[in-house]
C-alpha atoms as a PDB file:
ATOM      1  CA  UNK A   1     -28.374  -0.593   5.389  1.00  0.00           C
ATOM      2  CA  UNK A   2     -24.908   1.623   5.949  1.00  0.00           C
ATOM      3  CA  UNK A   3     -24.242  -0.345   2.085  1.00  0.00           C
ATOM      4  CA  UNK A   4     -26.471  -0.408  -0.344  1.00  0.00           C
ATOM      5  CA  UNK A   5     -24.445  -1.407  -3.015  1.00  0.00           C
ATOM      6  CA  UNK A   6     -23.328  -4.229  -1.358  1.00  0.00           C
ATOM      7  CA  UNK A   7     -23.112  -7.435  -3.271  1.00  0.00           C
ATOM      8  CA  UNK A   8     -26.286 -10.063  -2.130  1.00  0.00           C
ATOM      9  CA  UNK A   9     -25.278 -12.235  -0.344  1.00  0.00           C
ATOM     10  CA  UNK A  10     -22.839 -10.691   1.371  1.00  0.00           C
ATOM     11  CA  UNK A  11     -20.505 -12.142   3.971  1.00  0.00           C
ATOM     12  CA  UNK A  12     -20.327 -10.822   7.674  1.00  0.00           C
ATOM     13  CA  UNK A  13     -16.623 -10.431   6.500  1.00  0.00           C
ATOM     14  CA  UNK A  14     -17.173  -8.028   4.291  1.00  0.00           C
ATOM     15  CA  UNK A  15     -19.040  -5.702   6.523  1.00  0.00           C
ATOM     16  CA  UNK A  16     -17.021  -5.411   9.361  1.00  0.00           C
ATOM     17  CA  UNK A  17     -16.438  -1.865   9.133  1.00  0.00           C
ATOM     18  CA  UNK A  18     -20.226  -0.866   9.531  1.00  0.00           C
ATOM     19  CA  UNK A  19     -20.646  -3.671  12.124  1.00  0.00           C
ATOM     20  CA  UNK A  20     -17.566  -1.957  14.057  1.00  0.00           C
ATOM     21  CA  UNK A  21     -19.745   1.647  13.986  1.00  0.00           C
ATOM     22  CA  UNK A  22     -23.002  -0.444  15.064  1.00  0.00           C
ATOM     23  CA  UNK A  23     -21.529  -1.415  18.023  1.00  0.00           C
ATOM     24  CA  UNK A  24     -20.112  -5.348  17.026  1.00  0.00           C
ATOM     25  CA  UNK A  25     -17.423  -5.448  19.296  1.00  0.00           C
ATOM     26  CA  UNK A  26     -15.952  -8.817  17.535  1.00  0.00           C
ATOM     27  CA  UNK A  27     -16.093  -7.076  14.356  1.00  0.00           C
ATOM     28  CA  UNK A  28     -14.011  -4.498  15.997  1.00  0.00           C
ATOM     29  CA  UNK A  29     -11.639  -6.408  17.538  1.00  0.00           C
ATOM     30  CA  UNK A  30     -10.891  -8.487  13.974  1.00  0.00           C
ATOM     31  CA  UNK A  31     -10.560  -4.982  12.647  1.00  0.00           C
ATOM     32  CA  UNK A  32      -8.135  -4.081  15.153  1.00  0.00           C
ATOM     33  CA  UNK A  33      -5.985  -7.181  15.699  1.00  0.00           C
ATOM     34  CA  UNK A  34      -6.060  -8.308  11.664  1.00  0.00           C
ATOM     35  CA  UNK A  35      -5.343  -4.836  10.130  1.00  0.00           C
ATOM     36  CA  UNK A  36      -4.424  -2.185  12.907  1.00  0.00           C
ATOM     37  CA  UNK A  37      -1.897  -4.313  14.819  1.00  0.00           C
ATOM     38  CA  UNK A  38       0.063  -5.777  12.068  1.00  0.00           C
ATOM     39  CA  UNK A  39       0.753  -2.857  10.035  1.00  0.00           C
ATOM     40  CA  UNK A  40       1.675  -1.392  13.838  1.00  0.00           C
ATOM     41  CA  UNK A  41       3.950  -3.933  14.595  1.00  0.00           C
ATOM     42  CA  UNK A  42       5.483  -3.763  10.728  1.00  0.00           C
ATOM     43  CA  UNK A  43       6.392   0.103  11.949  1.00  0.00           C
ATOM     44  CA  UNK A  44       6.018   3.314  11.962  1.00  0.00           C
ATOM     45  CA  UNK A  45       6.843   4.294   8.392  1.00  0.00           C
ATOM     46  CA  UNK A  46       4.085   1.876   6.981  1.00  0.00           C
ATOM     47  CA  UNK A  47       1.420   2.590   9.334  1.00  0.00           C
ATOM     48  CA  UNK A  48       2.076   6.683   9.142  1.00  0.00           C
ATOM     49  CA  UNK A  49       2.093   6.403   5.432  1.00  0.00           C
ATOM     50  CA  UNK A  50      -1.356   4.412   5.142  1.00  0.00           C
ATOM     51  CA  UNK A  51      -2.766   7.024   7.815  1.00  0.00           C
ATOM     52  CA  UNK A  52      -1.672   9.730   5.534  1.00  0.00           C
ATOM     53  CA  UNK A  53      -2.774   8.662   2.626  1.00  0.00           C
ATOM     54  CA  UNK A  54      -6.209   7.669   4.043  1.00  0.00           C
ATOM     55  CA  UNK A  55      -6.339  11.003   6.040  1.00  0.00           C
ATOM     56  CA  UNK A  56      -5.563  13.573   2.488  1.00  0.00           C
ATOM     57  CA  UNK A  57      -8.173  11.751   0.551  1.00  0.00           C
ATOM     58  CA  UNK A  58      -6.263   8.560  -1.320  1.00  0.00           C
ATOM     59  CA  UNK A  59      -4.151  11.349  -2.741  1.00  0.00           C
ATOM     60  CA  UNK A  60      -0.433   9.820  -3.257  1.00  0.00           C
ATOM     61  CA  UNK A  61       0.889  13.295  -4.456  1.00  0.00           C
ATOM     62  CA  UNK A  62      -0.719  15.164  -1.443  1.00  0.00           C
ATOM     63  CA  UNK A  63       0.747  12.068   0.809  1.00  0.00           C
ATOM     64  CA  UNK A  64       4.559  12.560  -0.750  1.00  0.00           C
ATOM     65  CA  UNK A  65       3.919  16.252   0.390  1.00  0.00           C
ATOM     66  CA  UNK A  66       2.985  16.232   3.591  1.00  0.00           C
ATOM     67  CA  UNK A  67       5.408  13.368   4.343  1.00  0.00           C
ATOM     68  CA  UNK A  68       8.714  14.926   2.307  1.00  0.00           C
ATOM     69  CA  UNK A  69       8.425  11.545   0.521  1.00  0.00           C
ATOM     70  CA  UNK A  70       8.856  11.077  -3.205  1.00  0.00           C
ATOM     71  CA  UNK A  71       5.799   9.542  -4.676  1.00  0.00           C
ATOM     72  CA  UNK A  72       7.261   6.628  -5.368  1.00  0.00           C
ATOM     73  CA  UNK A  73       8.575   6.180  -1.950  1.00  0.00           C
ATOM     74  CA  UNK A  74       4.914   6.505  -0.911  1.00  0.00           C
ATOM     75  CA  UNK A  75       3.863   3.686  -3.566  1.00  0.00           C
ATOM     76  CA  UNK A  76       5.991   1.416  -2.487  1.00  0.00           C
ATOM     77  CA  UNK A  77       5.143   2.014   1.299  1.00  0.00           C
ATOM     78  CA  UNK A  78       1.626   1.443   0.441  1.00  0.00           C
ATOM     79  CA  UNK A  79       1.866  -1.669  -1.226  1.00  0.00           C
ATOM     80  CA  UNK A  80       4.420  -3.412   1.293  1.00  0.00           C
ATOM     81  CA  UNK A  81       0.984  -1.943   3.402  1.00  0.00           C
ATOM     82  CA  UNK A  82      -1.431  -3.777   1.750  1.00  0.00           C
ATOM     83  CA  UNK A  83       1.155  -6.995   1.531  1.00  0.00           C
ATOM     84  CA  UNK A  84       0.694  -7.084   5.359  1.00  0.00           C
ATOM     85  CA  UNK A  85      -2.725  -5.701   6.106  1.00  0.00           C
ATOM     86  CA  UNK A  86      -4.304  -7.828   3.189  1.00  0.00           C
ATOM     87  CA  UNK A  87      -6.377  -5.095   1.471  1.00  0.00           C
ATOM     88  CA  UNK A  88      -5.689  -3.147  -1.497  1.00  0.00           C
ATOM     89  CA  UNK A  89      -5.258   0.962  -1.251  1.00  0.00           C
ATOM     90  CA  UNK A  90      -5.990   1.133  -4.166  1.00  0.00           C
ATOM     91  CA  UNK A  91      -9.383  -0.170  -3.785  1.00  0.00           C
ATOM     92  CA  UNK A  92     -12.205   1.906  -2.724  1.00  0.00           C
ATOM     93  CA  UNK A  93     -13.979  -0.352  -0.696  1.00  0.00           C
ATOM     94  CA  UNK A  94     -10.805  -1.846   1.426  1.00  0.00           C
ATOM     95  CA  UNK A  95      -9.370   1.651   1.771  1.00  0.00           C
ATOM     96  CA  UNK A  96     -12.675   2.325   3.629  1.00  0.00           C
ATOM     97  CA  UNK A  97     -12.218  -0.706   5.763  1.00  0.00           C
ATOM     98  CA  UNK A  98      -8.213   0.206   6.085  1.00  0.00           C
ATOM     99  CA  UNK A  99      -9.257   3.827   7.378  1.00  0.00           C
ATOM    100  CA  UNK A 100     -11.857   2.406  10.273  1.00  0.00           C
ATOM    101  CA  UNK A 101      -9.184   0.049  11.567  1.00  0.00           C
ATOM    102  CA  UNK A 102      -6.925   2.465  11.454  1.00  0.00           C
ATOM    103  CA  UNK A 103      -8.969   4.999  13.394  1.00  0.00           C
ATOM    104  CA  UNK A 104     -10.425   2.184  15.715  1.00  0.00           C
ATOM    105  CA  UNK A 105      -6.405   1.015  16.701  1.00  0.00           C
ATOM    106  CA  UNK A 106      -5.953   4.431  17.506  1.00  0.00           C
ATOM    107  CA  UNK A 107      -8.763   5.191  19.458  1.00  0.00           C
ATOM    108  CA  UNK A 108      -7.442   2.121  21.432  1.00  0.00           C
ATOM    109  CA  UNK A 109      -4.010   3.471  22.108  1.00  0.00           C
END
């Protein structure tokens, strides 16, 4: 219900954001250990940058800003990001399930 659009069928995969905010605690921890932790353990510049960027909207210029970063400093942060994460910032629907990992790994510690 939390996707309307979603494509029919679709995959438990591809909802494991809104499964995390129901309460699916596997679908949090695959959230957590497939996406949070790796782009933890790559380091801080890659996971501050995708925080960043998810936090001021998907906005690379705002991002560059608030970071002192040129923009394409940012750009290519992001996509050694998504190279290690597996999902594309530049896509919509996997920056939405890039920003609940994200703010699931943190509520973690």
């Amino acid at each position: 219900a939390a996707w309307p659009a979603a494509p029919r069928p679709v995959t438990a995969r591809a909802l494991l954001p809104e499964r995390a905010l129901a309460g699916d605690e596997q679908a949090r921890r695959v959230l957590i250990d497939e996406i949070y932790l790796p782009l933890r353990d790559a380091g801080a510049p890659l996971l501050g940058t995708a925080g960043t960027y998810l936090d001021f909207g998907a906005s690379l210029e705002a991002t560059a800003k608030a970071l002192y970063l040129h923009p394409n400093t940012v750009r290519y942060r992001l996509r050694k990001a998504s190279e290690v994460c597996g999902l594309d910032t530049a896509d919509h629907r996997q920056r939405f399930t890039l920003h609940i990992a994200l703010l699931l790994g943190r509520l973690e510690g």
